[in-house]
C-alpha atoms as a PDB file:
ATOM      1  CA  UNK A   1     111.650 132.036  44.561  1.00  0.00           C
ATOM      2  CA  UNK A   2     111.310 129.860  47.441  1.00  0.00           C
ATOM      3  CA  UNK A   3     111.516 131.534  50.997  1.00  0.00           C
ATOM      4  CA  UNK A   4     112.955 129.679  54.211  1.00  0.00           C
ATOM      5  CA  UNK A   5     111.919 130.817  58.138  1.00  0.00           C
ATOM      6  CA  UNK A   6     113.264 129.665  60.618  1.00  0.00           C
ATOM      7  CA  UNK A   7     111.487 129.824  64.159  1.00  0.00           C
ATOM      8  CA  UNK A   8     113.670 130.165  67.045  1.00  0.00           C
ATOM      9  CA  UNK A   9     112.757 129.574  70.359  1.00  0.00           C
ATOM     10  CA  UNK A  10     114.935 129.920  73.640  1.00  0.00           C
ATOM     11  CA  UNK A  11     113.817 129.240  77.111  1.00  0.00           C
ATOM     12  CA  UNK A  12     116.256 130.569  79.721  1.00  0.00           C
ATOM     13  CA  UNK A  13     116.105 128.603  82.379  1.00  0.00           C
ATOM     14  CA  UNK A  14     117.596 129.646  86.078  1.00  0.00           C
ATOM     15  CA  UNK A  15     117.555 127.083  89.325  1.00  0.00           C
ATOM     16  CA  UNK A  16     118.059 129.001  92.479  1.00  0.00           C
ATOM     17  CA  UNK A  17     121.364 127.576  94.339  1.00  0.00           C
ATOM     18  CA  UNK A  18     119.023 126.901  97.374  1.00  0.00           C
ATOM     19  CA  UNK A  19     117.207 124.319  94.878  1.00  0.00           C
ATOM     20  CA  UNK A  20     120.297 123.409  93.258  1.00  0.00           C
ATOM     21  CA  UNK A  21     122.097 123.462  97.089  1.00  0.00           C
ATOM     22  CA  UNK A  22     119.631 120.328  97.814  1.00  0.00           C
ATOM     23  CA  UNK A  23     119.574 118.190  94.982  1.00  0.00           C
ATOM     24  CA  UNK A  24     123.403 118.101  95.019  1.00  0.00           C
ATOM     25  CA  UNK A  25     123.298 117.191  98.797  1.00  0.00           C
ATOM     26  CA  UNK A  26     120.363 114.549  97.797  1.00  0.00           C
ATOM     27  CA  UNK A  27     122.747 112.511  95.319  1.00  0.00           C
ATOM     28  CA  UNK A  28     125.306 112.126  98.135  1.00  0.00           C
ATOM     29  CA  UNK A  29     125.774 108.852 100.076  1.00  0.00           C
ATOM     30  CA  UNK A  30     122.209 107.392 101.458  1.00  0.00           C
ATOM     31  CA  UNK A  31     121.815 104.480 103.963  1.00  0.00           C
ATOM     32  CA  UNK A  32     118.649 102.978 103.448  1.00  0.00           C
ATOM     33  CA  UNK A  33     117.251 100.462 106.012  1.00  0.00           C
ATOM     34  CA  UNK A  34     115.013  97.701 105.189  1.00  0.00           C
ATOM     35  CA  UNK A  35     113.132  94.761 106.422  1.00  0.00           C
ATOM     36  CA  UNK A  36     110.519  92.674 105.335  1.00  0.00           C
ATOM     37  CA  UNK A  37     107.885  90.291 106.132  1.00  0.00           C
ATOM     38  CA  UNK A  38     107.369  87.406 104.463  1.00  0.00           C
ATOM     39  CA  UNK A  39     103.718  85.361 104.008  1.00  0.00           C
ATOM     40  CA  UNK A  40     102.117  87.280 106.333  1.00  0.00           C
ATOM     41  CA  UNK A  41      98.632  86.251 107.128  1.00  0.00           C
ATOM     42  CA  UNK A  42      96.184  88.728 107.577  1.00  0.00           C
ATOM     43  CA  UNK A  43      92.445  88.792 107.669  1.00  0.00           C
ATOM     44  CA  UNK A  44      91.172  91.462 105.932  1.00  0.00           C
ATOM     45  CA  UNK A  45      88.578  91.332 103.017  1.00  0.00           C
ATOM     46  CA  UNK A  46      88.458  87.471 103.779  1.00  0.00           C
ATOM     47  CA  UNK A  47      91.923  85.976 104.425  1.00  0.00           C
ATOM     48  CA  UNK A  48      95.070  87.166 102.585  1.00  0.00           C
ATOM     49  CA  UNK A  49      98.901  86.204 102.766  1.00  0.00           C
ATOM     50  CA  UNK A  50     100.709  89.770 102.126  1.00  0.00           C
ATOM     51  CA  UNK A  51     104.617  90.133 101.275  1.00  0.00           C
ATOM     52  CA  UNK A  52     105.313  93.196 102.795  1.00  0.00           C
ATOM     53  CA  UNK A  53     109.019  95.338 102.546  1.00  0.00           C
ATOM     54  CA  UNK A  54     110.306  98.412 104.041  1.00  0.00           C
ATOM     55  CA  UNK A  55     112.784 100.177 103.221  1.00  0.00           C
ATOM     56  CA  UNK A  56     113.267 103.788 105.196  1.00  0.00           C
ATOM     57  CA  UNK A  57     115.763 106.666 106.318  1.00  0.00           C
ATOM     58  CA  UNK A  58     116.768 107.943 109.627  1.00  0.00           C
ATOM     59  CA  UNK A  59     117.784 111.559 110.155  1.00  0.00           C
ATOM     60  CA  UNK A  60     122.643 111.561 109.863  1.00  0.00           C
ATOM     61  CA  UNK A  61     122.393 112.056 113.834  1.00  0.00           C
ATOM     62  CA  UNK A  62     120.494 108.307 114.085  1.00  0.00           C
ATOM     63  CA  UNK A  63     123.110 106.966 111.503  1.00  0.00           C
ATOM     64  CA  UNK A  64     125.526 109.098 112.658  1.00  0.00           C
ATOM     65  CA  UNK A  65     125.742 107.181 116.164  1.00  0.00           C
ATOM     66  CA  UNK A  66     127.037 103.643 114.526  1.00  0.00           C
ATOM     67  CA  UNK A  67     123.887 101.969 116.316  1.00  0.00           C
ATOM     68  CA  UNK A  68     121.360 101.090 113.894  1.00  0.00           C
ATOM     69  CA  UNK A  69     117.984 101.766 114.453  1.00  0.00           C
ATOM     70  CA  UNK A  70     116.226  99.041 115.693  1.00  0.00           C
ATOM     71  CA  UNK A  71     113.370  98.019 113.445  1.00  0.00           C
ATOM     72  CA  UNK A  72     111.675  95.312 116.134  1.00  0.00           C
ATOM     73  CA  UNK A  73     109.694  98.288 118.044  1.00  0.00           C
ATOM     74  CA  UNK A  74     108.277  99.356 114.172  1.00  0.00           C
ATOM     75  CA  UNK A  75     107.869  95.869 112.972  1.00  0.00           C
ATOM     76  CA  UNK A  76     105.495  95.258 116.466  1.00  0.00           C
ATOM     77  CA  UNK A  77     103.802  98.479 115.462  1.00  0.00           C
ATOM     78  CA  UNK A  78     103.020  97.305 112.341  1.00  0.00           C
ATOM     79  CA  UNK A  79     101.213  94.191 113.852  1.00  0.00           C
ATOM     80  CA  UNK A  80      99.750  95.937 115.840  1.00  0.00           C
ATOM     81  CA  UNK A  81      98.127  98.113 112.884  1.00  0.00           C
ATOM     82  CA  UNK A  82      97.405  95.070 110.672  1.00  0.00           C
ATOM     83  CA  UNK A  83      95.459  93.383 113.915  1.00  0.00           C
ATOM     84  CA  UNK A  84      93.184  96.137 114.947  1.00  0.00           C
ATOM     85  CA  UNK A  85      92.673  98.019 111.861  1.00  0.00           C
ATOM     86  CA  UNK A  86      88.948  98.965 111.308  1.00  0.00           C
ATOM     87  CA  UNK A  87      88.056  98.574 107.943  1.00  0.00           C
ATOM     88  CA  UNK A  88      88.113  95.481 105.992  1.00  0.00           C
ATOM     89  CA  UNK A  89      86.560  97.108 103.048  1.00  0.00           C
ATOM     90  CA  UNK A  90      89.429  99.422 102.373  1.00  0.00           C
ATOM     91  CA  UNK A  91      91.362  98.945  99.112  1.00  0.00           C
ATOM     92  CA  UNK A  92      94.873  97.691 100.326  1.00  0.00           C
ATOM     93  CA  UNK A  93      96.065 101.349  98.794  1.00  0.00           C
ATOM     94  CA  UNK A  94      94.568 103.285 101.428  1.00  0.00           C
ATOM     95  CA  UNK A  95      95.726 100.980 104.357  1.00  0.00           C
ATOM     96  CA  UNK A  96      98.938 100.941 102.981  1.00  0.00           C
ATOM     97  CA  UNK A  97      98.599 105.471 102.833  1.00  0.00           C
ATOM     98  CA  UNK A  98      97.407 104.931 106.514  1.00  0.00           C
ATOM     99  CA  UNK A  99     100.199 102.485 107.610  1.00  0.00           C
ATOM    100  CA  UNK A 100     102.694 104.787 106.227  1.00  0.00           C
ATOM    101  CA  UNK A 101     101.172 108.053 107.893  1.00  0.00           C
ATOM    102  CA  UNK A 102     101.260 106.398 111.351  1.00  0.00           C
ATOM    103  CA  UNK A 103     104.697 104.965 111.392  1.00  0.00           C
ATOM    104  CA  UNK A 104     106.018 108.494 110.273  1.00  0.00           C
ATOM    105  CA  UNK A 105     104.112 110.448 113.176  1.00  0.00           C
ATOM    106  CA  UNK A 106     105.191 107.878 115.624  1.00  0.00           C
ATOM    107  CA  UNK A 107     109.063 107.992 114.770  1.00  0.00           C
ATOM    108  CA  UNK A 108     109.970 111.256 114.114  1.00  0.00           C
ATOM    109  CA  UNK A 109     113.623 110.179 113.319  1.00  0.00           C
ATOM    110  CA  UNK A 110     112.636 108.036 109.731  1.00  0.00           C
ATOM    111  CA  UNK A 111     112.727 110.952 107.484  1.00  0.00           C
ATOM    112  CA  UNK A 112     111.820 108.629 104.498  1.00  0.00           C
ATOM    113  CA  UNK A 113     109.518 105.407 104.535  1.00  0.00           C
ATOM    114  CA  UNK A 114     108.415 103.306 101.624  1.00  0.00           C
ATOM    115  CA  UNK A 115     106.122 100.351 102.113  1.00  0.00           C
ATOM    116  CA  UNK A 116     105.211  97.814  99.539  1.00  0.00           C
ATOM    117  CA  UNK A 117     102.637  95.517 100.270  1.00  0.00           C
ATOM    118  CA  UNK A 118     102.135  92.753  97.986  1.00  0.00           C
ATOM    119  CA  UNK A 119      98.882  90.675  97.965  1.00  0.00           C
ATOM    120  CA  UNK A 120      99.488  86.857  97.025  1.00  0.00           C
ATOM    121  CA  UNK A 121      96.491  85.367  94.613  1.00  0.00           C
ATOM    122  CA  UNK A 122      93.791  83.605  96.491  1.00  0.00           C
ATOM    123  CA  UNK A 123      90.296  82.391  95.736  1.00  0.00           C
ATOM    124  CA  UNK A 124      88.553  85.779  95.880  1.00  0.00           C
ATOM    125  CA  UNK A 125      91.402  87.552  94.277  1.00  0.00           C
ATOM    126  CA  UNK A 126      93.083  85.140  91.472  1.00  0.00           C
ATOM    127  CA  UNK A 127      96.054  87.637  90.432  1.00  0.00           C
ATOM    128  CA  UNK A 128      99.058  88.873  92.595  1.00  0.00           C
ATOM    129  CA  UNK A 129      98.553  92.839  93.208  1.00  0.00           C
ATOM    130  CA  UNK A 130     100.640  95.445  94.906  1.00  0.00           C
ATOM    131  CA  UNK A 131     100.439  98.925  96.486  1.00  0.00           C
ATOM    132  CA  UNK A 132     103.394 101.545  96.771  1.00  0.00           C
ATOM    133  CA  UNK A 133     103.586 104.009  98.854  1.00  0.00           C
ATOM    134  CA  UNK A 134     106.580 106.526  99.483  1.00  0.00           C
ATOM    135  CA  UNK A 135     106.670 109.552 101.793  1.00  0.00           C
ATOM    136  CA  UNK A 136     109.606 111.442 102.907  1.00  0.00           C
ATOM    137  CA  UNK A 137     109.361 114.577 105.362  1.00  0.00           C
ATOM    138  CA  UNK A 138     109.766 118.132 104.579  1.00  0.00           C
ATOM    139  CA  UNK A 139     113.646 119.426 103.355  1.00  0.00           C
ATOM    140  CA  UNK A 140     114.365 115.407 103.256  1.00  0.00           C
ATOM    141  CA  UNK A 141     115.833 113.490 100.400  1.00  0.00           C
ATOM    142  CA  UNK A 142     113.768 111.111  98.780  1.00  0.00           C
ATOM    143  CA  UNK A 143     114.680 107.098  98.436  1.00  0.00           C
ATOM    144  CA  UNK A 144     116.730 106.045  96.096  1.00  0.00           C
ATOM    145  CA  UNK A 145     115.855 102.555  95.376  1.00  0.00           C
END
């Protein structure tokens, strides 16, 4: 006589309504801002054209005002990095981590940054490449793109 088992197994799962309380409020309407810069030269590790976009959040009382932030002051900032930035050696990873870090601790009002910097092919580096890098503060919704 053949026997059957069954195995049953139940995992009871619980989400505290804080948790709950912010993923609801993170699926809500999101303005994202976003600029980008288009065959930028740069010289680092030789000379390279970068694509660079970025897309990024201010806090509801910046959007709440019906003035846009205005992304000239960041995008001179950002020049400003890409001119005097110390080490041509880094991978374009960790001066993309950097460029994100510094743009967040100067505005404290972007609550969410993303930067994308794509590398266009060249003689020392034949194939496009790209570097991602997404940060978003503390009790902050993440970017939706």
């Amino acid at each position: 006589m053949a026997s059957l088992s069954a195995f049953i197994l139940s995992f009871n799962i619980s989400i505290s309504p804080a948790l709950s309380q912010t993923v609801l409020k993170c699926e809500q309407h999101q303005e994202i801002l976003t600029f980008q810069l288009s065959n930028y030269p740069i010289q680092d590790q030789g000379v390279a054209v970068l694509n660079v976009k970025f897309p990024y959040c201010m806090t509801p009382e910046v959007l709440a005002q019906n003035t846009y932030h205005d992304f000239v002051p960041i995008r001179k900032d950002i020049d400003k990095f890409f001119i005097n930035y110390p080490n041509e050696g880094d991978f374009w990873e960790i001066l993309n981590k950097k460029l994100v870090q510094i743009l967040l601790d100067k505005y404290p009002k972007m609550v969410s940054l993303s930067i994308e910097i794509g590398v266009t092919p060249n003689v020392q580096e034949p194939l496009y490449c790209s570097t991602i890098v997404q940060s978003t503060r503390p009790q902050n919704c993440l970017l939706n793109l």
